[in-house]
C-alpha atoms as a PDB file:
ATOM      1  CA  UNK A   1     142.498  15.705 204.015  1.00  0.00           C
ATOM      2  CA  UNK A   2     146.027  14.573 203.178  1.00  0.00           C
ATOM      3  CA  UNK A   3     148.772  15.501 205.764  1.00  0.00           C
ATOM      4  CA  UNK A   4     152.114  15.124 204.714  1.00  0.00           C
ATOM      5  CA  UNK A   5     155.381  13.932 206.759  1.00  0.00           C
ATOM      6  CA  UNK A   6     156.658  17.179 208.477  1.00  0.00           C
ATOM      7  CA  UNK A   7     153.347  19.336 208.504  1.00  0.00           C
ATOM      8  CA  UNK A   8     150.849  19.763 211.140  1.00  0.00           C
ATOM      9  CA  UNK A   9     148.122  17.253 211.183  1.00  0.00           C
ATOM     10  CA  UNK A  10     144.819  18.413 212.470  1.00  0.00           C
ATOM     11  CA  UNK A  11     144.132  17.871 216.322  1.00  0.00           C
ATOM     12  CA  UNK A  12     141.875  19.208 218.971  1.00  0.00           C
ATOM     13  CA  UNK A  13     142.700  22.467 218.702  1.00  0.00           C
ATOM     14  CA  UNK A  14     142.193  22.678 215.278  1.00  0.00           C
ATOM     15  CA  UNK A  15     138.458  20.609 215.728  1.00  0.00           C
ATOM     16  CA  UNK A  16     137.920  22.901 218.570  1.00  0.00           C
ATOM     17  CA  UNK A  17     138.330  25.934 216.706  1.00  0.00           C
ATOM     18  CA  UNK A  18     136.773  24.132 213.354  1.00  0.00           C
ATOM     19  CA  UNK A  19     133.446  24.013 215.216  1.00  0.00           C
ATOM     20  CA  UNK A  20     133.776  27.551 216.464  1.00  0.00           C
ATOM     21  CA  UNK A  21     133.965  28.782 212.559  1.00  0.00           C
ATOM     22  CA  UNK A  22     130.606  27.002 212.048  1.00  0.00           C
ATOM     23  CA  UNK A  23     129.162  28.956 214.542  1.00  0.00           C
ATOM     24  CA  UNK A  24     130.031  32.309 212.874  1.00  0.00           C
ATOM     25  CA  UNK A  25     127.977  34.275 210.427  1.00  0.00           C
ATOM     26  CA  UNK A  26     130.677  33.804 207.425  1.00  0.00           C
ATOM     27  CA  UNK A  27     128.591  35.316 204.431  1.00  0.00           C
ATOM     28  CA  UNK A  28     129.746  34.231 200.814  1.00  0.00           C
ATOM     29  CA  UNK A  29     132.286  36.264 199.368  1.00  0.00           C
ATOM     30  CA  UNK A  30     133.885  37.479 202.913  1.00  0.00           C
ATOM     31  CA  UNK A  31     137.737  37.815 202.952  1.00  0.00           C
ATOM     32  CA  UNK A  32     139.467  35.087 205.367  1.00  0.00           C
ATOM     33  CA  UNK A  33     142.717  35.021 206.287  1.00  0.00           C
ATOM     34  CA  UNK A  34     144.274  31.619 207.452  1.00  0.00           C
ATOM     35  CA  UNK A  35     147.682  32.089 210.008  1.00  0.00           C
ATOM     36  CA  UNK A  36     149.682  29.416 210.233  1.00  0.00           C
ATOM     37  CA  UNK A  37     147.617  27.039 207.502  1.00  0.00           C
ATOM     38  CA  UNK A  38     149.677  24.150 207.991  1.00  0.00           C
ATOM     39  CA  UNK A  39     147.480  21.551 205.803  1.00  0.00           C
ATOM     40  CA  UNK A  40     145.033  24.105 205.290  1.00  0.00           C
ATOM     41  CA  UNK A  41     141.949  22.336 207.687  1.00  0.00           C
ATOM     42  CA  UNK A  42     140.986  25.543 208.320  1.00  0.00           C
ATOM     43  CA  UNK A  43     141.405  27.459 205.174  1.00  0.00           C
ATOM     44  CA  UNK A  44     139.385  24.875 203.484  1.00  0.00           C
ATOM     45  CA  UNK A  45     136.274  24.819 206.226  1.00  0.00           C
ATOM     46  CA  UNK A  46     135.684  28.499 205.359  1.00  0.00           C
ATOM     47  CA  UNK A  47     135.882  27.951 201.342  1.00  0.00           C
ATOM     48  CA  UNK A  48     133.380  25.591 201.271  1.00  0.00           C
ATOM     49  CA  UNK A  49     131.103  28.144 202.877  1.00  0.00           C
ATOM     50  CA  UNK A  50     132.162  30.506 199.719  1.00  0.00           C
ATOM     51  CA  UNK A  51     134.766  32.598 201.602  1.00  0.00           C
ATOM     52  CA  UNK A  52     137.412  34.189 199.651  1.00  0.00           C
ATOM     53  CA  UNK A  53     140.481  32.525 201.669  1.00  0.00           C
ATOM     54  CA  UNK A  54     144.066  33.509 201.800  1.00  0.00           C
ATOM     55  CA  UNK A  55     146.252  30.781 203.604  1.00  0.00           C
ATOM     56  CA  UNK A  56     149.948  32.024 205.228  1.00  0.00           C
ATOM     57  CA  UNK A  57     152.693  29.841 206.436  1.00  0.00           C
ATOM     58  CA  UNK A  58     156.367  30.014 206.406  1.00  0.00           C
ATOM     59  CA  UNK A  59     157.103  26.906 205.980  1.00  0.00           C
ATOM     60  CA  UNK A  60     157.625  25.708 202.117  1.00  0.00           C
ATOM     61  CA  UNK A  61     156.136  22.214 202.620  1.00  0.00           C
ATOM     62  CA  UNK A  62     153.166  23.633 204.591  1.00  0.00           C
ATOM     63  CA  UNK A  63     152.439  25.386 201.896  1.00  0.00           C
ATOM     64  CA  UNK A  64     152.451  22.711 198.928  1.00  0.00           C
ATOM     65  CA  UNK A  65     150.690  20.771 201.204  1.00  0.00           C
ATOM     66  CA  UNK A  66     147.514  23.331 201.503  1.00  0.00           C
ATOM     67  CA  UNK A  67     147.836  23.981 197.814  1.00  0.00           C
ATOM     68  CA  UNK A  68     147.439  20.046 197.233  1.00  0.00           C
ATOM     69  CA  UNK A  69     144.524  19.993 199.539  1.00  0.00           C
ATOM     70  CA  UNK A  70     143.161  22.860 198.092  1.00  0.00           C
ATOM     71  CA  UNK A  71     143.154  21.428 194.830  1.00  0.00           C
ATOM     72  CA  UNK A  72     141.631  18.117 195.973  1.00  0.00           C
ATOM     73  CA  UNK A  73     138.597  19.766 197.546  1.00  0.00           C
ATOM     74  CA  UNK A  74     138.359  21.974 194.401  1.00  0.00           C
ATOM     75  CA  UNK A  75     138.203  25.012 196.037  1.00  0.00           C
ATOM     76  CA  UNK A  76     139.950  28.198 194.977  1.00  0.00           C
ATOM     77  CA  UNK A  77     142.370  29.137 197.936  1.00  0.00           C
ATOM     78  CA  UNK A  78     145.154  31.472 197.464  1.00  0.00           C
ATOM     79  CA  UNK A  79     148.154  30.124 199.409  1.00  0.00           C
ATOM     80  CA  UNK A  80     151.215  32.043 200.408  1.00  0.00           C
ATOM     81  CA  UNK A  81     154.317  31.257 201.889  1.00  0.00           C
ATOM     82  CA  UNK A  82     155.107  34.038 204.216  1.00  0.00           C
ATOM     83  CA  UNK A  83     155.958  34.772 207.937  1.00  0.00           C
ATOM     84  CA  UNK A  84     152.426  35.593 209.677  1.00  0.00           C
ATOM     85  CA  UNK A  85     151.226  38.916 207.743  1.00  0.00           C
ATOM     86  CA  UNK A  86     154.347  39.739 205.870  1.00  0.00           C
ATOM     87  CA  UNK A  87     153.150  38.051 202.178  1.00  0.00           C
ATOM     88  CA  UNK A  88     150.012  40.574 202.405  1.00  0.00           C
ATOM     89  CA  UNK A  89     149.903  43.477 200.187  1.00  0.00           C
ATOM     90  CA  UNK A  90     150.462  46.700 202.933  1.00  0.00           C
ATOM     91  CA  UNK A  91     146.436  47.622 201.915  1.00  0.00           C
ATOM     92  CA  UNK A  92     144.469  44.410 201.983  1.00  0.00           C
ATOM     93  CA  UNK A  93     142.294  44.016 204.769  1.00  0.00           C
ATOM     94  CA  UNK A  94     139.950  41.013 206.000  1.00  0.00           C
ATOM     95  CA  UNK A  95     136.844  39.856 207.615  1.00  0.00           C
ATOM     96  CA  UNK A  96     138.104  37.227 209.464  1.00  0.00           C
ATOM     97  CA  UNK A  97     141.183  36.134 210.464  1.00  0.00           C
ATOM     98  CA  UNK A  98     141.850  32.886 211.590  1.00  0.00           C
ATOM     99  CA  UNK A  99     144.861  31.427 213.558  1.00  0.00           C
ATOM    100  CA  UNK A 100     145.852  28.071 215.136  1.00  0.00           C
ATOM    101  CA  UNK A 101     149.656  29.171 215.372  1.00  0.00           C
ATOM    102  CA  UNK A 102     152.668  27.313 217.538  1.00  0.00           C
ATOM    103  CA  UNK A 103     151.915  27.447 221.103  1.00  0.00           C
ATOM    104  CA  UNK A 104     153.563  24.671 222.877  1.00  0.00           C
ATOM    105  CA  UNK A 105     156.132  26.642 225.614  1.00  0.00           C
ATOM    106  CA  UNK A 106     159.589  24.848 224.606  1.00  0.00           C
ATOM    107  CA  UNK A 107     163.200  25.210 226.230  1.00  0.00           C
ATOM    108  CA  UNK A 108     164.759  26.712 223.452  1.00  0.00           C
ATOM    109  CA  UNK A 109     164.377  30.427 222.967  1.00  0.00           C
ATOM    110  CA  UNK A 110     164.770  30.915 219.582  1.00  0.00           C
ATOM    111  CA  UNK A 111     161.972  29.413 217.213  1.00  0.00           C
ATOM    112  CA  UNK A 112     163.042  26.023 215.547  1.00  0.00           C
ATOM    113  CA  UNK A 113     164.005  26.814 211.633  1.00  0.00           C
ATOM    114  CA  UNK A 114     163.333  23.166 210.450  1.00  0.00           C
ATOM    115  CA  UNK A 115     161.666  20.142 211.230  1.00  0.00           C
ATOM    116  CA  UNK A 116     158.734  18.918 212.836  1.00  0.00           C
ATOM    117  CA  UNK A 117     159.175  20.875 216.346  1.00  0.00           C
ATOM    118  CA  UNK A 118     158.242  24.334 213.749  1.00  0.00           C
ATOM    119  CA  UNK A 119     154.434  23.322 214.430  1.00  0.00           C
ATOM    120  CA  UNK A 120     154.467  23.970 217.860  1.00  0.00           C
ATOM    121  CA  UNK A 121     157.224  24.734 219.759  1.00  0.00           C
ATOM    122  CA  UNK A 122     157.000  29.039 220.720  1.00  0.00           C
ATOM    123  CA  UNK A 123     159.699  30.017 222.622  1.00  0.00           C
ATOM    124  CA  UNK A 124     160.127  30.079 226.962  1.00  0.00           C
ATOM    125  CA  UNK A 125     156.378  30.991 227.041  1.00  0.00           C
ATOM    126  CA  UNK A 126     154.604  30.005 224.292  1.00  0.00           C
ATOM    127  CA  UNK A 127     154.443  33.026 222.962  1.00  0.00           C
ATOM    128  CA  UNK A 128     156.775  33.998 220.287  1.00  0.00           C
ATOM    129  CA  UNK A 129     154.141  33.587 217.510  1.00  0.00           C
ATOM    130  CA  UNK A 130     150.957  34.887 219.857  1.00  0.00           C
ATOM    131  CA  UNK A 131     152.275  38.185 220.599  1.00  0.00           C
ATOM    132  CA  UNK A 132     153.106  39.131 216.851  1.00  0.00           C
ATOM    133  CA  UNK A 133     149.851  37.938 216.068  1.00  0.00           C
ATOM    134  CA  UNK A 134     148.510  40.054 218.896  1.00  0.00           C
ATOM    135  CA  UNK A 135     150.172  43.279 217.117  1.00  0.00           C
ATOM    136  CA  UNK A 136     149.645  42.353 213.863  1.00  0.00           C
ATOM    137  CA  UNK A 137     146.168  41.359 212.830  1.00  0.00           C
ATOM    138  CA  UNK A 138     144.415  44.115 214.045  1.00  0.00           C
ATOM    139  CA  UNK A 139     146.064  46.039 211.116  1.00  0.00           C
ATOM    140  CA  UNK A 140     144.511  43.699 208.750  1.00  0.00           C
ATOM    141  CA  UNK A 141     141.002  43.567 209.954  1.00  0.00           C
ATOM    142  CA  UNK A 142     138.163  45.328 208.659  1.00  0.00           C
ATOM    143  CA  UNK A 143     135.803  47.464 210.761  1.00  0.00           C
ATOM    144  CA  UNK A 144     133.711  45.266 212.414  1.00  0.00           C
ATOM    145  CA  UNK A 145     136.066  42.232 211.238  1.00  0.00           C
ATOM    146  CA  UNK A 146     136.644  39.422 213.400  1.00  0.00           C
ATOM    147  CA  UNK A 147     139.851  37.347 214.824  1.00  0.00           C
ATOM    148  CA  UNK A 148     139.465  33.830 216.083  1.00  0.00           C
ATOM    149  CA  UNK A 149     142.688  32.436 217.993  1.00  0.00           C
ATOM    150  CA  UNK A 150     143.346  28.733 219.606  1.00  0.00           C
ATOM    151  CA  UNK A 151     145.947  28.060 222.099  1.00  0.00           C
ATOM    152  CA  UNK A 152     146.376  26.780 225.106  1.00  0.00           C
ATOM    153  CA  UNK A 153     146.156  28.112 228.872  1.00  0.00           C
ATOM    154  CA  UNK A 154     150.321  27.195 229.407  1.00  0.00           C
ATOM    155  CA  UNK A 155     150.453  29.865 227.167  1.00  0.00           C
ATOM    156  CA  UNK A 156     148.688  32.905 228.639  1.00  0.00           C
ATOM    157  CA  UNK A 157     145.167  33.713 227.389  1.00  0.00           C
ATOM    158  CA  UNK A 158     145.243  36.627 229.730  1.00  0.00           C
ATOM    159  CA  UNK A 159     148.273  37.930 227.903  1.00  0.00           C
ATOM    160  CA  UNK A 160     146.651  37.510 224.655  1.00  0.00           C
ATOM    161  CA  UNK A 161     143.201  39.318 225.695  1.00  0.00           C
ATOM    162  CA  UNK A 162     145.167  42.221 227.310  1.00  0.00           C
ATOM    163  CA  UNK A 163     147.212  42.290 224.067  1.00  0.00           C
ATOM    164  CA  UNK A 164     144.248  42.523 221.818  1.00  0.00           C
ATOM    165  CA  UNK A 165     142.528  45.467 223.941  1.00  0.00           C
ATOM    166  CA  UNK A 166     145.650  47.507 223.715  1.00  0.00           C
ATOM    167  CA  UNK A 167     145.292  47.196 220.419  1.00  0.00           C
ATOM    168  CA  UNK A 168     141.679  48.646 219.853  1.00  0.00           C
ATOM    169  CA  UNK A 169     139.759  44.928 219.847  1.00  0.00           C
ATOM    170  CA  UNK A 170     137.249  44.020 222.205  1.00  0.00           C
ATOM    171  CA  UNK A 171     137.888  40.391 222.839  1.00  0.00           C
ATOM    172  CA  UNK A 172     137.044  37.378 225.400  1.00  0.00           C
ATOM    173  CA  UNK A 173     137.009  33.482 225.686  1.00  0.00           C
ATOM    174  CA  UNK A 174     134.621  32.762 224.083  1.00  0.00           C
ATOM    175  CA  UNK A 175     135.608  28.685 224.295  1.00  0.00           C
ATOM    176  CA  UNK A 176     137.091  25.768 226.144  1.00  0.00           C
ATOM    177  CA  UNK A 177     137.520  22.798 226.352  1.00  0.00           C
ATOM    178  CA  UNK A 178     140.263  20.304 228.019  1.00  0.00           C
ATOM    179  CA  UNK A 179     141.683  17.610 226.138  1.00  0.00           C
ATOM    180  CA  UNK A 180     144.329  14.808 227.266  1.00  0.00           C
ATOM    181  CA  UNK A 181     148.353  15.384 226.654  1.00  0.00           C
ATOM    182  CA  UNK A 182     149.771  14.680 223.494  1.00  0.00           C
ATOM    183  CA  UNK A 183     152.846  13.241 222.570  1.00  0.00           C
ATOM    184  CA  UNK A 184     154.204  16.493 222.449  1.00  0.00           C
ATOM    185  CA  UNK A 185     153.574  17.455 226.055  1.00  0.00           C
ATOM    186  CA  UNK A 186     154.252  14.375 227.650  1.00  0.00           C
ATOM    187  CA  UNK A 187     157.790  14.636 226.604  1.00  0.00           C
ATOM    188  CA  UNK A 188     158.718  17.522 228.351  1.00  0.00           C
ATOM    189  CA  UNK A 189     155.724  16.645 231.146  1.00  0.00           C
ATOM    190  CA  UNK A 190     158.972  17.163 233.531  1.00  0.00           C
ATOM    191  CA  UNK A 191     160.440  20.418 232.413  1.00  0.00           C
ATOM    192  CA  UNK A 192     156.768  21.886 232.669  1.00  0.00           C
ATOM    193  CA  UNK A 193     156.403  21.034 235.992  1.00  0.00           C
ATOM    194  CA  UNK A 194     160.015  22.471 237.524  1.00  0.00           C
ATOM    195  CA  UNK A 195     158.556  25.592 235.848  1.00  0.00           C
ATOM    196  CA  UNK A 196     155.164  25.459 237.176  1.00  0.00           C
ATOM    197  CA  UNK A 197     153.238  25.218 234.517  1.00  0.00           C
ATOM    198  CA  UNK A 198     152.258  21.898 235.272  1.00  0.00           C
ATOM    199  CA  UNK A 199     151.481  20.196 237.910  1.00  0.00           C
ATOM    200  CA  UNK A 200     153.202  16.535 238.640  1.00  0.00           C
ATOM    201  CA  UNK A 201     149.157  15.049 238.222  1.00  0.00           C
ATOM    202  CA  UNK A 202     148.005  16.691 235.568  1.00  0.00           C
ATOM    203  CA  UNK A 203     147.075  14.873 232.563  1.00  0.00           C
ATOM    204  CA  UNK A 204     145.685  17.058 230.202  1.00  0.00           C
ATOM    205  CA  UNK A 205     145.536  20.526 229.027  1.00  0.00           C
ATOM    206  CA  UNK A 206     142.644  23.967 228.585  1.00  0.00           C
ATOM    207  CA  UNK A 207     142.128  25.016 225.250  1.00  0.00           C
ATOM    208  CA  UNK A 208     140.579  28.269 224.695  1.00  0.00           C
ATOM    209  CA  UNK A 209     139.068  29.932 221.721  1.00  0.00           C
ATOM    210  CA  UNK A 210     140.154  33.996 221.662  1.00  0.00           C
ATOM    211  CA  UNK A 211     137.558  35.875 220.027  1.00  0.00           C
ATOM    212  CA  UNK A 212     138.332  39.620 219.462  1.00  0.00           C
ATOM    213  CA  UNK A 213     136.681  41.765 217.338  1.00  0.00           C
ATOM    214  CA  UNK A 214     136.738  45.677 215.995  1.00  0.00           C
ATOM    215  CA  UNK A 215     133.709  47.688 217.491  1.00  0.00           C
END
């Protein structure tokens, strides 16, 4: 998997939610949708397994970079450069949609337009991508289609669940798992904590797998 300078290089939350794919009945020939492909790690785990993927991201180099990987795996993934569901023809739904979008809660409110911060950083809460997700994807899943969603608990799985319901998905946690601060989160261990979302000890972080799904 190559991972160029300035795209998202696969971490925990993308192994964590990696390992949840392999636990889901993916038959061959299923429409998957990637959010937020980044290098396309996750786009390419469900090709292998015969899935007909589409990968989304808005940013330009994200998007060569998935193609490239794509191509080195020899699998057949159709990669757009879009923001979240806009690229989509209005009419195209999917099996499975799949999403390890920005989380990290940042100081600035508006999204970063450049640079490396674009991977992560989602607003005051964390938020800024989850909630459009939240709204969006169930208009592109099937009956009986399925959404699986990583972020982490500074970011409000609560929200997200209650988001999803009001939307007409059932949906839980199905996952977790706690992993040590990265780079990312150390640096603004500070601003966090005058905030509350972190407390002076803490040294790591909850993931947590969303599942939702149409009844």
């Amino acid at each position: 998997m190559v991972t160029v300078p300035g795209v998202y290089a696969p971490q925990n939350d993308t192994l964590l939610l990696t390992d949840a794919l392999a636990r889901e009945n993916i038959r061959p020939g299923a429409k998957v949708l990637d959010l937020c492909t980044g290098c396309g790690a996750l786009a390419l785990a469900v090709a292998r397994r015969g899935a007909r993927v589409t990968a989304v991201d808005v940013s330009r180099r994200a998007v060569w970079n998935a193609r490239l990987n794509a191509l080195l795996a020899r699998q057949h993934i159709r990669v757009r450069r879009g923001d979240l569901t806009e690229p989509l023809p209005p009419e195209e739904r999917f099996d499975l949609v799949v999403s390890n979008p920005p989380y990290v809660p940042a100081s600035k409110r508006a999204d970063p337009v450049r640079g490396p911060g674009r991977a992560w950083d989602a607003g005051p809460d964390g938020r800024e991508l989850l909630d459009r997700i939240c709204d969006e994807v169930p208009g592109v899943l099937k009956r009986g289609g399925l959404l699986l969603l990583v972020h982490s608990t500074l970011s409000g799985p609560d929200e997200t669940l209650s988001r999803l319901t009001e939307a007409g998905l059932r949906a839980n946690v199905s996952e977790r798992a706690r992993i040590p601060f990265g780079p990312v989160l150390r640096s603004r261990r500070s601003e966090l904590c005058a905030r509350g979302l972190l407390r002076p000890w803490d040294e790591s972080e909850e993931l947590v797998i969303i599942r939702a799904w149409h009844s």
